[in-house]
C-alpha atoms as a PDB file:
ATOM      1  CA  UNK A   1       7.643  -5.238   3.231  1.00  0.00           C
ATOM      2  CA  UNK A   2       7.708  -3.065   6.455  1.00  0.00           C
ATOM      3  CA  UNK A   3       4.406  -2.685   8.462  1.00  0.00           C
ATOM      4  CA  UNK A   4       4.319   0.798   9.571  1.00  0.00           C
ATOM      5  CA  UNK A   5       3.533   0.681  13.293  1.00  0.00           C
ATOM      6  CA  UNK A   6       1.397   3.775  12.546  1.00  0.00           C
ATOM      7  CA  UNK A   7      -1.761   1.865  10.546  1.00  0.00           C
ATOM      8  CA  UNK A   8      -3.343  -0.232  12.864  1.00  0.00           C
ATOM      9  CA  UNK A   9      -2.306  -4.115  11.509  1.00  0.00           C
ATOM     10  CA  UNK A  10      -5.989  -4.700  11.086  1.00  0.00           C
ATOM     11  CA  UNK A  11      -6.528  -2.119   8.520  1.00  0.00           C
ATOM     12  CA  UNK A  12      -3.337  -3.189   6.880  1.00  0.00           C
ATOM     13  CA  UNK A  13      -4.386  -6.887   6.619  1.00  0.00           C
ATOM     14  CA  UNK A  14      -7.789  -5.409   5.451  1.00  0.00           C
ATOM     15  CA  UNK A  15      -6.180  -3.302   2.775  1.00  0.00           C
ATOM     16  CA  UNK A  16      -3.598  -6.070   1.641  1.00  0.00           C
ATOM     17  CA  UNK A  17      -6.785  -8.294   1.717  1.00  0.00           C
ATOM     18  CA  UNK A  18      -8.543  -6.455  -0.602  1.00  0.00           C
ATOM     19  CA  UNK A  19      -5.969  -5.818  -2.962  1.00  0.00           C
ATOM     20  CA  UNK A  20      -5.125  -9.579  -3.470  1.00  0.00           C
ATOM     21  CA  UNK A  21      -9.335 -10.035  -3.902  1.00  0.00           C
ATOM     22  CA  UNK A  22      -8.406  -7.735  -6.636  1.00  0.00           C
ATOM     23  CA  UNK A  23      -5.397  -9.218  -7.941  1.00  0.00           C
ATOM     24  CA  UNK A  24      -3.302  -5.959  -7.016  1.00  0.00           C
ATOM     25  CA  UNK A  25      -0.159  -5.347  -4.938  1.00  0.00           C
ATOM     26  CA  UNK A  26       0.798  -3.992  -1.863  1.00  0.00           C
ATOM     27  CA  UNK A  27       2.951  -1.149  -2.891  1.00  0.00           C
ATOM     28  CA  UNK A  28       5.840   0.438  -1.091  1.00  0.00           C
ATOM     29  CA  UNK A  29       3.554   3.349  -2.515  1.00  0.00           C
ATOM     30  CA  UNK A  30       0.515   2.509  -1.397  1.00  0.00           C
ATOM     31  CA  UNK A  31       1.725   1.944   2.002  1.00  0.00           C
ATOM     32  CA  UNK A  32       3.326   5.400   1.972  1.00  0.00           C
ATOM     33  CA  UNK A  33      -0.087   6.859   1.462  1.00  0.00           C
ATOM     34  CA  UNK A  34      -2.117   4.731   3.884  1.00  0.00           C
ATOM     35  CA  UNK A  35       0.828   5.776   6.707  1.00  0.00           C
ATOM     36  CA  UNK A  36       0.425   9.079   5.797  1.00  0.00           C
ATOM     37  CA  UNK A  37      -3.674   8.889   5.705  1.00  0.00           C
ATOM     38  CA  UNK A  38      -3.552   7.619   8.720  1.00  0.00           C
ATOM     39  CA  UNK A  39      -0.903   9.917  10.679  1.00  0.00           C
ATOM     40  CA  UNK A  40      -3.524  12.386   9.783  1.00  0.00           C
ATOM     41  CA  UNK A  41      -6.246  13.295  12.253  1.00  0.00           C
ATOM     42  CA  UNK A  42      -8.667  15.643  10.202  1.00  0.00           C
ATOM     43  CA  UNK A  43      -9.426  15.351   6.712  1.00  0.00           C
ATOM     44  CA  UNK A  44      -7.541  16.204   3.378  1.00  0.00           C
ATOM     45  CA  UNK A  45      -7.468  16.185   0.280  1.00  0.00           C
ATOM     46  CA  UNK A  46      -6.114  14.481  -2.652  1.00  0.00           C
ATOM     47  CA  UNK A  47      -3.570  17.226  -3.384  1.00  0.00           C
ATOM     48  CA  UNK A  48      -2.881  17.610  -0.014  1.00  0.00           C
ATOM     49  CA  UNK A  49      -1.712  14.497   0.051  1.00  0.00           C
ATOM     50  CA  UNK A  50       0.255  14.952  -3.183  1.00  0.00           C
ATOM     51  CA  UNK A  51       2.166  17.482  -1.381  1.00  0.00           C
ATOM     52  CA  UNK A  52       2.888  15.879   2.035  1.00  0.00           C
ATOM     53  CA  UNK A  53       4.171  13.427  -0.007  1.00  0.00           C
ATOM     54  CA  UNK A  54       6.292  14.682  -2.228  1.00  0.00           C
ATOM     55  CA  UNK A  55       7.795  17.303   1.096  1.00  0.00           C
ATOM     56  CA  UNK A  56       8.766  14.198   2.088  1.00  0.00           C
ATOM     57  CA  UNK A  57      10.821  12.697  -0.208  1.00  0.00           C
ATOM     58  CA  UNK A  58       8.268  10.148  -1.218  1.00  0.00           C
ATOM     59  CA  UNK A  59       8.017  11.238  -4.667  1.00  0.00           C
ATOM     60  CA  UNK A  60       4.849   9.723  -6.580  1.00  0.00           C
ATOM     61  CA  UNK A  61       2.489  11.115  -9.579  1.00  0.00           C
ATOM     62  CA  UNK A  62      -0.945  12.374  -8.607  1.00  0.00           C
ATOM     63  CA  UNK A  63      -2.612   9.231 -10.429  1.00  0.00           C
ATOM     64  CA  UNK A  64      -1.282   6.820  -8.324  1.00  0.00           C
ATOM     65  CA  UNK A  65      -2.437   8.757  -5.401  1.00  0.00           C
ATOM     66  CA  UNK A  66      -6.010   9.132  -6.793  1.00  0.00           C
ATOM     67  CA  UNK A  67      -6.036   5.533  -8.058  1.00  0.00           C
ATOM     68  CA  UNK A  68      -4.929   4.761  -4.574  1.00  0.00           C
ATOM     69  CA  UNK A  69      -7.583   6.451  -2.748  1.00  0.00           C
ATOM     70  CA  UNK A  70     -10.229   4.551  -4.790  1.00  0.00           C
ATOM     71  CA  UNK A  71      -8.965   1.891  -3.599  1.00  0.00           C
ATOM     72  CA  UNK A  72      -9.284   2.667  -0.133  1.00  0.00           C
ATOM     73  CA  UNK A  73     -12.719   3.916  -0.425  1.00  0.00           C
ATOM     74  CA  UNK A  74     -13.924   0.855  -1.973  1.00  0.00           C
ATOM     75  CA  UNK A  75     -12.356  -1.298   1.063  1.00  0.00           C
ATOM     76  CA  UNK A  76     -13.595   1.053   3.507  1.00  0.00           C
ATOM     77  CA  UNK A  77     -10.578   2.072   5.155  1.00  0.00           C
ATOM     78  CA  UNK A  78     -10.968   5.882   3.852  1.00  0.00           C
ATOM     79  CA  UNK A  79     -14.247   7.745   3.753  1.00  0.00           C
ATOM     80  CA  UNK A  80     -14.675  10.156   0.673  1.00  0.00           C
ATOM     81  CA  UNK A  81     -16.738  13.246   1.657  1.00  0.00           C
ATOM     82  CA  UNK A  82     -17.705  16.188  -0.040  1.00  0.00           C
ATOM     83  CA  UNK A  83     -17.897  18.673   2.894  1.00  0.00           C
ATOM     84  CA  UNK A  84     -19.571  21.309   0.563  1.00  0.00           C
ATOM     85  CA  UNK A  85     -16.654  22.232  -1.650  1.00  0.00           C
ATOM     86  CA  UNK A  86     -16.173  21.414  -5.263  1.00  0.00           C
ATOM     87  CA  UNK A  87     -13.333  18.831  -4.603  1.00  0.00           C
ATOM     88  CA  UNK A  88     -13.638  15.795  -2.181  1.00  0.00           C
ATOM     89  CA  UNK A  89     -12.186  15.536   1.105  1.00  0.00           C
ATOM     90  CA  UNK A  90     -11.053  12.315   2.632  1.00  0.00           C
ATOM     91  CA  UNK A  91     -10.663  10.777   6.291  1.00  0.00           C
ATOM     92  CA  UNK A  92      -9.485   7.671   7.663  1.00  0.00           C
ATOM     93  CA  UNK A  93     -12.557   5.484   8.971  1.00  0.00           C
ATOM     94  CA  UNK A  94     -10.869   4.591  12.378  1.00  0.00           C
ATOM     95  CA  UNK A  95     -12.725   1.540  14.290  1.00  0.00           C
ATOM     96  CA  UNK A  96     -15.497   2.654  16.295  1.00  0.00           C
ATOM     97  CA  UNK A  97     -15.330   6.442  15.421  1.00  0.00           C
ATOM     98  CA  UNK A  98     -18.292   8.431  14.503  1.00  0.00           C
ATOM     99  CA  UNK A  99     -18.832  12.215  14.272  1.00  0.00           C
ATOM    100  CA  UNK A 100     -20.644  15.033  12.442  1.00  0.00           C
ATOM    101  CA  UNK A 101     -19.005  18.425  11.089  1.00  0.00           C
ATOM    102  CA  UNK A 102     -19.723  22.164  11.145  1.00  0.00           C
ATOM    103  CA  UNK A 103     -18.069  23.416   8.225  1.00  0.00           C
ATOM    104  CA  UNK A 104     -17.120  27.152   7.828  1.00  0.00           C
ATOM    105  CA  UNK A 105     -17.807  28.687   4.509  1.00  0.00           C
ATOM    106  CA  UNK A 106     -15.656  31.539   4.623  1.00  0.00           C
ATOM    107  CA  UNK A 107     -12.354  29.716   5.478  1.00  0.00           C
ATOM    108  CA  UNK A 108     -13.305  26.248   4.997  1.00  0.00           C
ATOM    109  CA  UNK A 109     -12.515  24.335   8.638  1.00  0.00           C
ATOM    110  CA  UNK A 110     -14.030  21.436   9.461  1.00  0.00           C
ATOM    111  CA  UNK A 111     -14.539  20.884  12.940  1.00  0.00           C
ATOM    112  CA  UNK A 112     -15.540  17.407  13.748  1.00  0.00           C
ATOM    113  CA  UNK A 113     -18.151  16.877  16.653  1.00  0.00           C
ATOM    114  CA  UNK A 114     -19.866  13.904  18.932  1.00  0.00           C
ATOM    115  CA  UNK A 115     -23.439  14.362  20.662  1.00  0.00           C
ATOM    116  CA  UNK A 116     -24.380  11.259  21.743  1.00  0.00           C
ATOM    117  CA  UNK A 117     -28.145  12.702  22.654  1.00  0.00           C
ATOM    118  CA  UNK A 118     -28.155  14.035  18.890  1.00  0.00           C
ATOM    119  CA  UNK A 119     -27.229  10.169  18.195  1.00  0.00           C
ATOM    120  CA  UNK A 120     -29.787   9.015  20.125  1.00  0.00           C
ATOM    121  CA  UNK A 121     -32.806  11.097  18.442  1.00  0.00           C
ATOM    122  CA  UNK A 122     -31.827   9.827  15.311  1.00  0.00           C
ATOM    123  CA  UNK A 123     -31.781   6.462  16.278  1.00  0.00           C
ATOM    124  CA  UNK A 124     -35.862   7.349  18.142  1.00  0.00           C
ATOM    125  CA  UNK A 125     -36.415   8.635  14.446  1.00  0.00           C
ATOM    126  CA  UNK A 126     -35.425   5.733  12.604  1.00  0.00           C
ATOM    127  CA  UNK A 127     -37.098   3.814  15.187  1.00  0.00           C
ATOM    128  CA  UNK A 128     -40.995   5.367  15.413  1.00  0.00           C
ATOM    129  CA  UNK A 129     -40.977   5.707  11.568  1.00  0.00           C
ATOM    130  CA  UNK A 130     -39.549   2.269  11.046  1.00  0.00           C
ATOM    131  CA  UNK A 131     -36.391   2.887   9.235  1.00  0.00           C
ATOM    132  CA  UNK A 132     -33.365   1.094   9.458  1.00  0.00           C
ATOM    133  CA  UNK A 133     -30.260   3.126   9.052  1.00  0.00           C
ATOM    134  CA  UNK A 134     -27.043   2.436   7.614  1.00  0.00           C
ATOM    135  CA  UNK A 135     -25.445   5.548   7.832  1.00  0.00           C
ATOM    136  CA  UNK A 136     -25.995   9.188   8.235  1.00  0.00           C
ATOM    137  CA  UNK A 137     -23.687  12.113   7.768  1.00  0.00           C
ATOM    138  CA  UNK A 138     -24.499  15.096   9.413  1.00  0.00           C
ATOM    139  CA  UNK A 139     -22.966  18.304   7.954  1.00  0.00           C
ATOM    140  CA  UNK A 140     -23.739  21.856   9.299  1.00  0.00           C
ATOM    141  CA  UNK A 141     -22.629  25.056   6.911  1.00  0.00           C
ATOM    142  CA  UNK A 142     -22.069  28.406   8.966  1.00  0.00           C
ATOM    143  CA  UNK A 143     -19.333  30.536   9.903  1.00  0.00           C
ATOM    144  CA  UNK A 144     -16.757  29.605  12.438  1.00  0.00           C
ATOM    145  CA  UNK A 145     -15.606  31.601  15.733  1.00  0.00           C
ATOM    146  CA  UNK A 146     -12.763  33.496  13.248  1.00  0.00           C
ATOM    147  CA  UNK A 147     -15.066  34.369  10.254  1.00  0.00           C
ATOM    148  CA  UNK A 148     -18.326  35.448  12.013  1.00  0.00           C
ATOM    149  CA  UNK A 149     -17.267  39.063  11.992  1.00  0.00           C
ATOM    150  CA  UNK A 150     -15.512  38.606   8.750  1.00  0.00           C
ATOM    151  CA  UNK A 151     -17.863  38.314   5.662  1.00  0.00           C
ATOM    152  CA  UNK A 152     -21.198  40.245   4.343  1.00  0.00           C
ATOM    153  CA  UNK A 153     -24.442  38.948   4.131  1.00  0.00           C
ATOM    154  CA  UNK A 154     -24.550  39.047   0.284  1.00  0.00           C
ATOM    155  CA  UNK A 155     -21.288  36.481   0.154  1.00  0.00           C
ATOM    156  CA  UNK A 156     -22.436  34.519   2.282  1.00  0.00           C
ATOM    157  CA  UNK A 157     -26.169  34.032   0.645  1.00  0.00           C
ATOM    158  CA  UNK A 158     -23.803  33.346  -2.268  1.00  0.00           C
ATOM    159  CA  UNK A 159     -21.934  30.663  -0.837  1.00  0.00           C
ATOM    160  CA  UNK A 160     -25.433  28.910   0.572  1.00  0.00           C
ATOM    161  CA  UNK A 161     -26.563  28.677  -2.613  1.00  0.00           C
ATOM    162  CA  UNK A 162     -23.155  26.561  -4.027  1.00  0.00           C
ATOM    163  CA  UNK A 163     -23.351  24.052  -1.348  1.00  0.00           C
ATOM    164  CA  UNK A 164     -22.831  20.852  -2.842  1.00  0.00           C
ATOM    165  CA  UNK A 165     -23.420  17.899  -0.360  1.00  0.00           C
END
């Protein structure tokens, strides 16, 4: 089978790793969707995927896409969020790589962001009240640049109060 130059080798080894632990192939299919994970730079979701797939010719059903992301969640190569919306949203954990979001409620962008003083209070935090941390996710709901001007008070109350996290 054909490494795709896109997925770093080490994440490929990891995934094929796993899968053997597991007693589970390396599909041509489950290639596809790591390549195409990982060609993306923000997150998605699974019928997202379904249809970047299928626009390009790499026809496969919606189960082995979901049954596919499992199986990247559970080796750690994809991070399963829920951003505040009903359905989850995915990303590629690349090495090294951490950030935060601000997630608009009226059109539902994520914008990803990095503060490495915001980094290093938490860490003081963890620190004076003896906590070890594993991991944090830090997710702020507001309105972006676009939509500040664009909804009413009373929607927006509304869409507080669904906030699933």
């Amino acid at each position: 089978m054909r490494l795709n130059a896109k997925v770093p080798p080490s994440e490929m080894r990891c995934f094929e790793t796993y899968l053997r632990s597991k007693k589970l192939k390396l599909t041509d299919e489950r290639v596809k969707i790591l390549t195409t994970i990982f060609d993306k730079s923000t997150h998605f979701n699974a019928e997202w995927l379904y249809r970047e797939l299928n626009q390009k010719k790499q026809s496969m059903s919606r189960a082995t896409i979901y049954r596919t992301l499992y199986l990247l969640v559970q080796c750690n190569l994809v991070r399963r969020n829920s951003l505040g919306s009903a359905h989850a949203n995915y990303e590629a954990i690349r090495e090294a790589e951490h950030h935060d979001h601000l997630i608009c409620l009226n059109c539902d962008r994520v914008i990803e962001f990095y503060r490495l003083n915001l980094e290093q209070l938490q860490e003081e935090i963890c620190h004076e009240k003896n906590f070890q941390p594993l991991h944090h996710n830090l997710q702020i709901f507001g309105l972006c640049s676009e939509c500040i001007n664009k909804t009413d008070d009373s929607t927006m109350r509304h869409k507080v109060a669904q906030i699933r996290t």
